[in-house]
Protein backbone atom coordinates (compact mmCIF):
# COMPACT_ATOMS: atom_id res chain seq x y z
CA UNK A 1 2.92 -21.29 8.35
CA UNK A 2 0.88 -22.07 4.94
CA UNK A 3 2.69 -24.35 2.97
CA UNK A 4 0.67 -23.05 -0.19
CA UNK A 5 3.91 -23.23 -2.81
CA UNK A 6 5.20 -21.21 -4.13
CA UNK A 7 4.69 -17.94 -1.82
CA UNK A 8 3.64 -19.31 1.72
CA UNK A 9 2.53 -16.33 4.49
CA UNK A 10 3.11 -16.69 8.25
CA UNK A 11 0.36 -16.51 10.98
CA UNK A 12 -0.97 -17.51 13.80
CA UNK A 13 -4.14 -18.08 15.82
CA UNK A 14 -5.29 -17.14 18.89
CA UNK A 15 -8.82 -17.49 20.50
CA UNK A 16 -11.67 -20.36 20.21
CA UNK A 17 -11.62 -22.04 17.45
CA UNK A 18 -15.10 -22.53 17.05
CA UNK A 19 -15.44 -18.72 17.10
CA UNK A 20 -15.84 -16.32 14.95
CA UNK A 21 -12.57 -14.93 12.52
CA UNK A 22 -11.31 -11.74 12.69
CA UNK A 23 -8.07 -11.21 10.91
CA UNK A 24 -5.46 -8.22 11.66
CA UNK A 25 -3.28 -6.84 9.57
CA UNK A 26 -0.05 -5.53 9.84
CA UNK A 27 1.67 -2.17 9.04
CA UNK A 28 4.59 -2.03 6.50
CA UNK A 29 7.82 -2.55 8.29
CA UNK A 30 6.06 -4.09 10.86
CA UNK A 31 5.28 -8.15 12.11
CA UNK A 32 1.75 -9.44 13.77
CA UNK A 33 3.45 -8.67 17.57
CA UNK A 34 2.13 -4.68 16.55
CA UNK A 35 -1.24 -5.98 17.51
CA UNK A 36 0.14 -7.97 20.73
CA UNK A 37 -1.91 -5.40 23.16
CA UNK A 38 -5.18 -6.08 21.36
CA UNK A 39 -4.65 -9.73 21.21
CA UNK A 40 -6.11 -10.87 25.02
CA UNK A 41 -9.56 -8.75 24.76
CA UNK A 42 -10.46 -9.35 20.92
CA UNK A 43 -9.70 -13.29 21.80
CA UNK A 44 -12.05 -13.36 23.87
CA UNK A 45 -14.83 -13.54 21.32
CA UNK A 46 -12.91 -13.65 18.26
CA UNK A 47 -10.89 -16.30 17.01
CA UNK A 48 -8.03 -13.64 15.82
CA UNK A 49 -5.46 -14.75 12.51
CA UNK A 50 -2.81 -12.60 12.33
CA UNK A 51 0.00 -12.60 9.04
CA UNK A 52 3.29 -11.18 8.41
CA UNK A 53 3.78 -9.82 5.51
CA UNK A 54 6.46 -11.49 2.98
CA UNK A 55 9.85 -11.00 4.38
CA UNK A 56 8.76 -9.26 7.25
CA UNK A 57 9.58 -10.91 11.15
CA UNK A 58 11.38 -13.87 9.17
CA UNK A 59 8.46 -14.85 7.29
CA UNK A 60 9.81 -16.43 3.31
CA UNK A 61 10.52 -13.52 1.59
CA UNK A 62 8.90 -13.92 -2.21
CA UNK A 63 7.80 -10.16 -2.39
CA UNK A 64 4.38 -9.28 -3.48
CA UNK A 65 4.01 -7.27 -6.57
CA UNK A 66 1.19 -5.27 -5.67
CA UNK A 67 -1.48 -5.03 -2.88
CA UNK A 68 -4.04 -7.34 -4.98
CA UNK A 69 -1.30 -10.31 -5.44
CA UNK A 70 -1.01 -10.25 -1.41
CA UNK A 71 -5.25 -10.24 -1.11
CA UNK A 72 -5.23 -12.96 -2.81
CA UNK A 73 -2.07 -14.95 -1.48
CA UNK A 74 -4.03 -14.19 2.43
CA UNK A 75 -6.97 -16.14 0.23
CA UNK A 76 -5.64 -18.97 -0.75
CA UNK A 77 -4.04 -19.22 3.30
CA UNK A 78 -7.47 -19.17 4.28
CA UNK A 79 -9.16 -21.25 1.96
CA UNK A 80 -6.73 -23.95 2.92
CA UNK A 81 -7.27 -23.21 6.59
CA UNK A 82 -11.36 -23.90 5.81
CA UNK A 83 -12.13 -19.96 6.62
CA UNK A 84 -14.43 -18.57 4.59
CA UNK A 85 -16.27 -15.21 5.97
CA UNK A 86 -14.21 -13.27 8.44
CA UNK A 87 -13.62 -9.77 10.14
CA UNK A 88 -10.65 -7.66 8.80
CA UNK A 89 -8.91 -4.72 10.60
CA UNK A 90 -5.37 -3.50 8.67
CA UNK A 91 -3.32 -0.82 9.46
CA UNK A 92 -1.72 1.10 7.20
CA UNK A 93 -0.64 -1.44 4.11
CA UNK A 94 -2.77 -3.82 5.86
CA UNK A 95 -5.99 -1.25 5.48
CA UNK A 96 -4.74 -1.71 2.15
CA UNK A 97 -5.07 -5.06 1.86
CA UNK A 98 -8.33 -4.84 3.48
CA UNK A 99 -9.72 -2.04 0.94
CA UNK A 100 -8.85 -4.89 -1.80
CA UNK A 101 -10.79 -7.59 -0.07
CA UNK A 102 -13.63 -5.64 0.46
CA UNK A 103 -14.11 -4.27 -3.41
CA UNK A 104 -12.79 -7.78 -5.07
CA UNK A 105 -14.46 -10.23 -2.20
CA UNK A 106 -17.08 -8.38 -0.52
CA UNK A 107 -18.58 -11.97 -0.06
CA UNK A 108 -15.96 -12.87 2.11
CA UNK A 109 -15.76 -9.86 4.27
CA UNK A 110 -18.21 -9.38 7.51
CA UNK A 111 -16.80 -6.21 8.68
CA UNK A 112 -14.21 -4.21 7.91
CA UNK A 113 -11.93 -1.35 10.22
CA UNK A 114 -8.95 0.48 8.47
CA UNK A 115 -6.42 1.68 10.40
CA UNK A 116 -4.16 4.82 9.23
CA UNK A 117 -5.17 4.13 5.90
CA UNK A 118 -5.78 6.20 2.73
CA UNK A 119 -7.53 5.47 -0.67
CA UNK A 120 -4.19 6.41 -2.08
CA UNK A 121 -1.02 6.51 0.10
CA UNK A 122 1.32 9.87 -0.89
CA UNK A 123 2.17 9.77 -4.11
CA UNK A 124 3.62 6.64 -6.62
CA UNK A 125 7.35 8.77 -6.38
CA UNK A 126 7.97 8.81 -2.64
CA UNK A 127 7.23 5.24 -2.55
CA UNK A 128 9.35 4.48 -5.46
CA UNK A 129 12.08 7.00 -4.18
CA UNK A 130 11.65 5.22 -0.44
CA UNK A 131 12.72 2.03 -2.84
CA UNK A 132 15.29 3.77 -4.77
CA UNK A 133 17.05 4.71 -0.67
CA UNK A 134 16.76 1.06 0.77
CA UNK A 135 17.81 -0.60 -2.51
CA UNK A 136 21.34 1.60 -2.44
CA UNK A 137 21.70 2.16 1.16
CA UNK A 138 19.95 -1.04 2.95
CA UNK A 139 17.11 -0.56 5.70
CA UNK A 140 19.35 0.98 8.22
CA UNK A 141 17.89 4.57 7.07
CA UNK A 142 14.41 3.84 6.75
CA UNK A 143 14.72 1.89 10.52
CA UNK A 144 16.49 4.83 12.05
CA UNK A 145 13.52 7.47 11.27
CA UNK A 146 10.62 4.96 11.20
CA UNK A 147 9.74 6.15 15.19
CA UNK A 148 8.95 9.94 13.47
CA UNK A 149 6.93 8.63 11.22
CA UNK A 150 5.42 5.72 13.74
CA UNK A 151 4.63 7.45 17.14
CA UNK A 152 4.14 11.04 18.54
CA UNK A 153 7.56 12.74 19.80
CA UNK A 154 6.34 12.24 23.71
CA UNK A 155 5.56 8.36 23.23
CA UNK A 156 9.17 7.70 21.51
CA UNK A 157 10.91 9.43 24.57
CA UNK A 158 8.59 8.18 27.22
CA UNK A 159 9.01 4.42 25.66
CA UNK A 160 12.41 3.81 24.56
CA UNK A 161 12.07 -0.01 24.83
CA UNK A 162 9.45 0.77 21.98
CA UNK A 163 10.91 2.90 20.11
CA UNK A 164 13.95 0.31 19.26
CA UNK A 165 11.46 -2.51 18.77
CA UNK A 166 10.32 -0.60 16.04
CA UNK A 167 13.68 0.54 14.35
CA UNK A 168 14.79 -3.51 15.11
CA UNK A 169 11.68 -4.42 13.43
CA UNK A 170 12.23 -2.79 10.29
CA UNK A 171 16.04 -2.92 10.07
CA UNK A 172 15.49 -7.11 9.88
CA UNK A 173 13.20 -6.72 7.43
CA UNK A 174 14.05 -8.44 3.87
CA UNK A 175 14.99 -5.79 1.85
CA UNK A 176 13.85 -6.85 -1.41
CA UNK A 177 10.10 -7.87 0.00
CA UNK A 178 10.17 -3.87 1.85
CA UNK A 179 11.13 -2.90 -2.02
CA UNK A 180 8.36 -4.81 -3.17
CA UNK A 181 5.55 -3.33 -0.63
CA UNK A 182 6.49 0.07 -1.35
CA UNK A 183 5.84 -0.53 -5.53
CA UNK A 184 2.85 -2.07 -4.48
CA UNK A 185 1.95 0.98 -2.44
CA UNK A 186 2.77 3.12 -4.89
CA UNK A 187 0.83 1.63 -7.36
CA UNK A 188 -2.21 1.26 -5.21
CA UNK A 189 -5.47 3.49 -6.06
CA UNK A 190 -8.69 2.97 -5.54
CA UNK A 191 -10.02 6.62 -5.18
CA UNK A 192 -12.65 5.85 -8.18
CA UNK A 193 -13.47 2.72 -6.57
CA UNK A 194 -13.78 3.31 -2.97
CA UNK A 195 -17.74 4.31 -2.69
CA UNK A 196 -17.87 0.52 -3.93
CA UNK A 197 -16.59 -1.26 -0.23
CA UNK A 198 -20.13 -2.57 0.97
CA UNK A 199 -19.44 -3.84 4.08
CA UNK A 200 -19.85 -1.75 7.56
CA UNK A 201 -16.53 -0.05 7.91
CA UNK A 202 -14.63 1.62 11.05
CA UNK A 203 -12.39 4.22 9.68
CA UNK A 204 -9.80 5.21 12.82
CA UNK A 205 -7.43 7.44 12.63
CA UNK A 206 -4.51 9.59 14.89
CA UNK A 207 -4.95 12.33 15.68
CA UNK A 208 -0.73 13.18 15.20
CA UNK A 209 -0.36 11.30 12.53
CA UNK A 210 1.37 12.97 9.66
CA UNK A 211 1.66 10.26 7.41
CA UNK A 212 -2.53 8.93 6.83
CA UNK A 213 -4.28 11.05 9.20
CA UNK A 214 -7.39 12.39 10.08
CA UNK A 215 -7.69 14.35 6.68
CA UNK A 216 -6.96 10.45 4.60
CA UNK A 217 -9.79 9.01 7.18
CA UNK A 218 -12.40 11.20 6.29
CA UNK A 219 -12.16 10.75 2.67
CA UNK A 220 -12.37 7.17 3.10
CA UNK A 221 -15.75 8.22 5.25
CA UNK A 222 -17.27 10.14 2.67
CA UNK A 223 -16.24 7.73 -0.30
CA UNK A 224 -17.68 4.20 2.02
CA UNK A 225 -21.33 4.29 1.77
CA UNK A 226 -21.31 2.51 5.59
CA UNK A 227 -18.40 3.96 6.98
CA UNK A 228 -18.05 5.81 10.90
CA UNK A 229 -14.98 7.60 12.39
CA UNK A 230 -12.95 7.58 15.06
CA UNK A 231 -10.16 10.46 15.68
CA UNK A 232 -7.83 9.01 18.39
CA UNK A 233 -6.02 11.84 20.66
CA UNK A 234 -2.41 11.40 21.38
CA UNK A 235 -1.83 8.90 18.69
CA UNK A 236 0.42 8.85 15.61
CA UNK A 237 0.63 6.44 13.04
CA UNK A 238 0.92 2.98 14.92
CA UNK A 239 -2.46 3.54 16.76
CA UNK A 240 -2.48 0.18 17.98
CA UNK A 241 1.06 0.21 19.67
CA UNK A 242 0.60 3.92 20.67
CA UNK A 243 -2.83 3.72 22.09
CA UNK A 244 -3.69 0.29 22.34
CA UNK A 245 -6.65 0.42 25.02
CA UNK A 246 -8.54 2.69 22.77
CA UNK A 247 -7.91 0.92 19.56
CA UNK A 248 -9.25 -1.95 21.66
CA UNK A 249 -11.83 -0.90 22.51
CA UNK A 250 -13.03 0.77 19.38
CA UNK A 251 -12.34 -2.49 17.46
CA UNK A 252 -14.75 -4.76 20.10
CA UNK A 253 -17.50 -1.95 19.98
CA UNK A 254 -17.28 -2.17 15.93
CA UNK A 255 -16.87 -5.60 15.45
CA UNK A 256 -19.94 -6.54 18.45
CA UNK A 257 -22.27 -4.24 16.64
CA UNK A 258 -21.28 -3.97 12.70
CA UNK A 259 -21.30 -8.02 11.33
CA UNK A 260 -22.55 -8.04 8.05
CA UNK A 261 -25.19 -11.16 7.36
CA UNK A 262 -23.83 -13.82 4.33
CA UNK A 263 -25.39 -12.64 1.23
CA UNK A 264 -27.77 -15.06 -0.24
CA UNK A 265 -26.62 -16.03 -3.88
CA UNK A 266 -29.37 -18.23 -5.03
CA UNK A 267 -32.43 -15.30 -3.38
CA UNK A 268 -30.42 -12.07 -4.03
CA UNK A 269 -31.61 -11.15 -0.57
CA UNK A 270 -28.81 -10.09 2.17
CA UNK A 271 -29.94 -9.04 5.72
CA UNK A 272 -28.38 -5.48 6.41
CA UNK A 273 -27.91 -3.27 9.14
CA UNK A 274 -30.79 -0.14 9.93
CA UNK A 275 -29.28 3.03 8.77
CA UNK A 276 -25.60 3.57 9.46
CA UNK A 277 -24.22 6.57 12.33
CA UNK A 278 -21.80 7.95 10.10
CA UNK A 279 -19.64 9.11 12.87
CA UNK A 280 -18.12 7.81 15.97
CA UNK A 281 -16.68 10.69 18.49
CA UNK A 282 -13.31 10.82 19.32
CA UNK A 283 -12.30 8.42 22.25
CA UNK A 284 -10.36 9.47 25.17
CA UNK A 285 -6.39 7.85 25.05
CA UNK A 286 -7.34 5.71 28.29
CA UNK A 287 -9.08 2.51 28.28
CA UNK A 288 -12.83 2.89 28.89
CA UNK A 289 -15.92 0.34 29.31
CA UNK A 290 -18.11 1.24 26.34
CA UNK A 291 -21.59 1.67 26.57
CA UNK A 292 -23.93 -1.02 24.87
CA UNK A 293 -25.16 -0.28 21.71
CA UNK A 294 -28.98 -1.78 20.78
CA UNK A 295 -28.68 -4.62 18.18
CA UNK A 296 -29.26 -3.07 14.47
CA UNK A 297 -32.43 -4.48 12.87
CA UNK A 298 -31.95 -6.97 9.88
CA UNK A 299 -34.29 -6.28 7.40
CA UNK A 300 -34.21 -7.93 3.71
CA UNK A 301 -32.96 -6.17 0.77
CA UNK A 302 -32.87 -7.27 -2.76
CA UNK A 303 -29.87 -6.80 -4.33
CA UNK A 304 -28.86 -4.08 -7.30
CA UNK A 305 -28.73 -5.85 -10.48
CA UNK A 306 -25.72 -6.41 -12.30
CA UNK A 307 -23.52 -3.88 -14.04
CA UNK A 308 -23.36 -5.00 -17.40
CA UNK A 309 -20.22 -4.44 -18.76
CA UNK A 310 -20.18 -2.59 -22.59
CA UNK A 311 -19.80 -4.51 -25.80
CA UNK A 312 -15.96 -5.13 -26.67
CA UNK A 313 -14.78 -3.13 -29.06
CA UNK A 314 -12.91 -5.58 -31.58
CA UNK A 315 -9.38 -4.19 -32.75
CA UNK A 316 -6.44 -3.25 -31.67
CA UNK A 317 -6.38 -0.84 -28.58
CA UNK A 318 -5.24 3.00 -27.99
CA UNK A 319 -1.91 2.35 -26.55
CA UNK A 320 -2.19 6.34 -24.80
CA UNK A 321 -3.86 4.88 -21.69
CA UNK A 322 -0.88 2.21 -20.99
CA UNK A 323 1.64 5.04 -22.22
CA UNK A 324 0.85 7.39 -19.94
CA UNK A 325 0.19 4.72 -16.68
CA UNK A 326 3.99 3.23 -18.13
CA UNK A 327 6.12 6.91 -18.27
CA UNK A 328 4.53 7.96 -14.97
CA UNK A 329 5.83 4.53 -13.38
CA UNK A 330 9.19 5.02 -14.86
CA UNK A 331 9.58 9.03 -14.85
CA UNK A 332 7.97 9.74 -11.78
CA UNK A 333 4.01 11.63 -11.36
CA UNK A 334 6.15 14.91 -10.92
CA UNK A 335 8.22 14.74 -13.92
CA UNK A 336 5.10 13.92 -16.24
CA UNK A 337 2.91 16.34 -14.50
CA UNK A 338 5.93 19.26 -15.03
CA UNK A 339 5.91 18.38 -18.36
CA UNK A 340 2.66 18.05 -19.45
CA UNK A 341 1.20 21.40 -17.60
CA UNK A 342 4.13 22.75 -20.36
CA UNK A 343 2.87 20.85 -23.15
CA UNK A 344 0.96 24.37 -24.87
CA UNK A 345 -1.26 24.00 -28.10
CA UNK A 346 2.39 23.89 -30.11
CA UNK A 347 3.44 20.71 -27.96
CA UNK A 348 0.59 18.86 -26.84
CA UNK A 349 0.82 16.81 -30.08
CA UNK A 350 4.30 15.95 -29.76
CA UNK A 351 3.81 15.22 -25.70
CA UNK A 352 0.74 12.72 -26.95
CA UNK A 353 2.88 11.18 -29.91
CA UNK A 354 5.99 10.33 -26.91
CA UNK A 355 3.49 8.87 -24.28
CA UNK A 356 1.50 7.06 -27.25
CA UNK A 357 4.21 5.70 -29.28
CA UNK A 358 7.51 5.60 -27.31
CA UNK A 359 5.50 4.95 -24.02
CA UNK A 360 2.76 3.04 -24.87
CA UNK A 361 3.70 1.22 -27.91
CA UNK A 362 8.10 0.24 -26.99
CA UNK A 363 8.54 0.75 -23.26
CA UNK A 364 5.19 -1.28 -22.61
CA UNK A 365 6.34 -4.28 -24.87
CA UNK A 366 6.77 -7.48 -22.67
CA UNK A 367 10.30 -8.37 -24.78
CA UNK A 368 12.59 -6.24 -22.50
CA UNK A 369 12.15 -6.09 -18.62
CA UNK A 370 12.38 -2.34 -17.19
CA UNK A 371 16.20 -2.59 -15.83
CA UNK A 372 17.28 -3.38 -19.56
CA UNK A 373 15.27 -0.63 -21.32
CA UNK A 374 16.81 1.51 -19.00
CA UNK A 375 20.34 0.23 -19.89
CA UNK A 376 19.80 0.87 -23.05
CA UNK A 377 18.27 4.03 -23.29
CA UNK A 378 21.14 5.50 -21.31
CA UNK A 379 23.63 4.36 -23.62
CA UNK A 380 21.55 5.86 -26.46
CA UNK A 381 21.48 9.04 -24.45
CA UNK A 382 25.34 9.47 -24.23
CA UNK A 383 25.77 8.49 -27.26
CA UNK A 384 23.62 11.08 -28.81
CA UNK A 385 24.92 13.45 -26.07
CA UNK A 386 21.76 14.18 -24.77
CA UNK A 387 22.63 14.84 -21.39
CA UNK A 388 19.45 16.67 -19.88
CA UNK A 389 17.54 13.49 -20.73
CA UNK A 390 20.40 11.60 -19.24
CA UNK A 391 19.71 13.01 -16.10
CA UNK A 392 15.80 12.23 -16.59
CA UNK A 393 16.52 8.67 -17.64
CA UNK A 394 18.89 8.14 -14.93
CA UNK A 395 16.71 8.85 -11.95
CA UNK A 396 14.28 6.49 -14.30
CA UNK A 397 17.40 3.81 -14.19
CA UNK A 398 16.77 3.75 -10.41
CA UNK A 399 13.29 3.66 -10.12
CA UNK A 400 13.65 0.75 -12.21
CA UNK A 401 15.54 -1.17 -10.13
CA UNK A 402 19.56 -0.24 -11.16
CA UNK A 403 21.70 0.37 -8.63
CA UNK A 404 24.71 3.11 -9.27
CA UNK A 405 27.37 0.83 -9.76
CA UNK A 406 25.15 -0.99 -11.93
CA UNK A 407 24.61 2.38 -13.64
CA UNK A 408 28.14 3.12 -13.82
CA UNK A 409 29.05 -0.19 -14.98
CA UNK A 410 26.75 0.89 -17.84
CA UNK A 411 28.37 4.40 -18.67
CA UNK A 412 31.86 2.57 -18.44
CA UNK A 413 30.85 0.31 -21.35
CA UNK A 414 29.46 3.31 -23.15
CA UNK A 415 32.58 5.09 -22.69
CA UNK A 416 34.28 2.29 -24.47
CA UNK A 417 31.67 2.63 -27.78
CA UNK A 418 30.72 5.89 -27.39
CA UNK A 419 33.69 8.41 -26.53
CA UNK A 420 35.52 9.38 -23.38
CA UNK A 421 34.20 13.23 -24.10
CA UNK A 422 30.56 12.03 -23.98
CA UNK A 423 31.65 9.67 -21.23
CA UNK A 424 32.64 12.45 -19.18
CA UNK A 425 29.50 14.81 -19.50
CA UNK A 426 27.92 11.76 -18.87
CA UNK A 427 29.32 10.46 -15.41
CA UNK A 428 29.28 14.26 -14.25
CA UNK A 429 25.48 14.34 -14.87
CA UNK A 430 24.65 11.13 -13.30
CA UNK A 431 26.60 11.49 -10.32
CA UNK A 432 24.91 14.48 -9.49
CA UNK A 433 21.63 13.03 -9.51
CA UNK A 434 22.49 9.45 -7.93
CA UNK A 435 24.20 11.42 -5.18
CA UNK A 436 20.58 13.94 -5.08
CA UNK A 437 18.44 10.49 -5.07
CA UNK A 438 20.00 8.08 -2.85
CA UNK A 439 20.94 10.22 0.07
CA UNK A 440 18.57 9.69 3.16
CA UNK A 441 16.38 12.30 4.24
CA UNK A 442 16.59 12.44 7.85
């Protein structure tokens, strides 16, 4: 384990040590064992780091805030470990993590494979909601369903043994950290950013899965300048644990014949691969000896020059921008989306004037955390008997991080100060709406 205070991660080694790195990482929900079948052949020339993710297979759980804060935590493992250029395969939130190493280190990374991963995962409100479910109910409903989401319906039957690994994994999980991931995935976008990644990239996919599939892999293909694909038949989301021969052997054919030269700082010069295939075909679910691919030819390449970035602007700064990234985190995409496809000539001002001013200039202030704001603005609400809003603000009050009986230890004390007939509209309206946003969807 890293000792790097004050938010250590958990790994391990295996393989020579004087080989080459090539780090795997994990799924949310998951620990390092989901790669346990790929471990023996990738050892073999790899000297493979695998990390659990904060609170995840009883690594210290101090959640990560977003997907960049756990790049850079895996960084500072590293650095203290002496590793300095490696391979990276993710899955899932660990593709994430891998997209974000790529764009913000691309010095660092040789190689790079993403695994069931997307430039943007759903949408910001089922990850928040998925928070919102765990934070009243615990993991126990997110563990029970994670097999549909995981593996195809004929794997979870055939494999029962596997099937409860998985709902045992996630169910010990630390709840707080699996809050944590899921803000960080919904947070994470790098759809404007993604034709950036420089490294050669192996984007695999299932063919079953439902949650990043083959439609999420081939936008990452056409957005990654190097970028191939690989479809895998009979696999859902886990790839690895579903169909781990052919993940294997996709990984050692990538890896073997895609290891990107250290770029030369002081000559500008990097040695790249010849022109990229940009597409692998789909591999058969059985393990298979692949054929040998010729070596790429290295040839030297001076680099772009610099983006230079434009002249500050001196002054103070348009708070719309913040607004509007601030009431979609709190109100959900849907909400603002609804209401701003209403917003006609006669209400776009006022829509602008709320996210600029209410949004961007009082909710974004640093004085008051989220969970207070919230507090307060749903005392305001039934005091002014504004109870549509209530309902608004209330699935906001959740999002936030409120709990319902944190919420109705709120609409108690605004029962004392504000009426028991407000009170009453009140507690009907938001126990409609925690009942409609904390029950599990099975």
């Amino acid at each position: 384990m890293s000792e790097t205070p004050p938010n250590p991660l958990q790994y391990r080694f295996d393989g020579p040590e004087d080989a080459p790195v090539l780090i795997l990482g994990p799924s949310l929900g998951t620990t390092w064992h989901m790669w346990d079948r790929q471990v023996p052949e990738l050892a073999q020339q790899w000297r493979v780091f695998r990390f659990d993710l904060p609170g995840h297979g009883g690594a210290p759980a101090h959640p990560a805030g977003s997907v960049s804060d756990l790049a850079e935590r895996l960084l500072v493992t590293l650095d203290r470990l002496g590793v300095q250029r490696f391979g990276y395969a993710g899955c899932a939130f660990g593709g994430a993590v891998g997209v974000e190493l790529a764009l913000r280190h691309p010095e660092r990374v040789a190689s790079l494979a993403l695994i069931a991963a997307s430039p943007r995962f759903g949408t910001a409100d089922e990850f928040r909601q998925r928070g919102v479910i765990v934070r009243t109910n615990g993991l126990d409903p997110i563990a029970r369903t994670s097999p549909d989401r995981w593996f195809t319906s004929g794997f979870a039957a055939a494999q029962p043994a596997i099937t409860e690994w998985a709902v045992q994994m996630v169910r010990t999980t630390d709840p707080g950290c699996y809050i944590a991931a899921c803000e960080a995935l919904a947070a994470f976008d790098v759809r404007a950013e993604i034709g950036l990644v420089g490294v050669p990239t192996l984007v695999l996919a299932g063919s079953d899965d439902l949650v990043t599939g083959p439609a999420e892999a081939r936008t990452l293909v056409a957005g990654i300048p190097d970028a191939r694909l690989a479809v895998v038949p009979g696999a859902s989301h886990l790839v690895p644990v579903e169909q781990p021969a052919a993940v294997t052997d996709l990984l050692v054919r990538h890896f073997s014949t895609a290891w990107q030269p250290v770029y030369d700082t002081v000559t500008g010069q990097t040695a790249v691969p010849g022109i990229p295939v940009r597409a692998m075909p789909t591999v058969p679910s059985q393990s298979s000896q692949p054929s040998q691919s010729p070596q790429p030819v290295a040839v030297a390449e001076i680099a772009p020059a610099p983006v230079l970035q434009p002249p500050q602007v001196m002054g103070r700064p348009d708070p719309i921008d913040a607004g509007l990234k601030v009431r979609r985190e709190v109100l959900g995409d849907a909400h603002v989306d609804r209401t701003l496809s209403q917003a006609d000539d006669f209400a776009g001002d006022f829509q602008e004037f709320v996210t600029r001013y209410a949004w961007g200039e009082v909710w974004d202030r640093p004085g008051l955390d989220r969970r207070t704001r919230s507090c307060v603005t749903l005392t305001a609400l039934v005091a002014g008997g504004h109870l549509e809003e209530l309902a608004v603000h209330t699935r906001a009050a959740l999002r936030n991080g409120l709990t319902p009986d944190e919420i109705k230890e709120v609409l108690l004390q605004a029962a004392v100060y504000c009426g028991l007939p407000a009170a009453n509209g009140a507690f009907r309206v938001a126990q409609q709406v925690v009942r409609e946003e904390t029950t599990p969807t099975e």
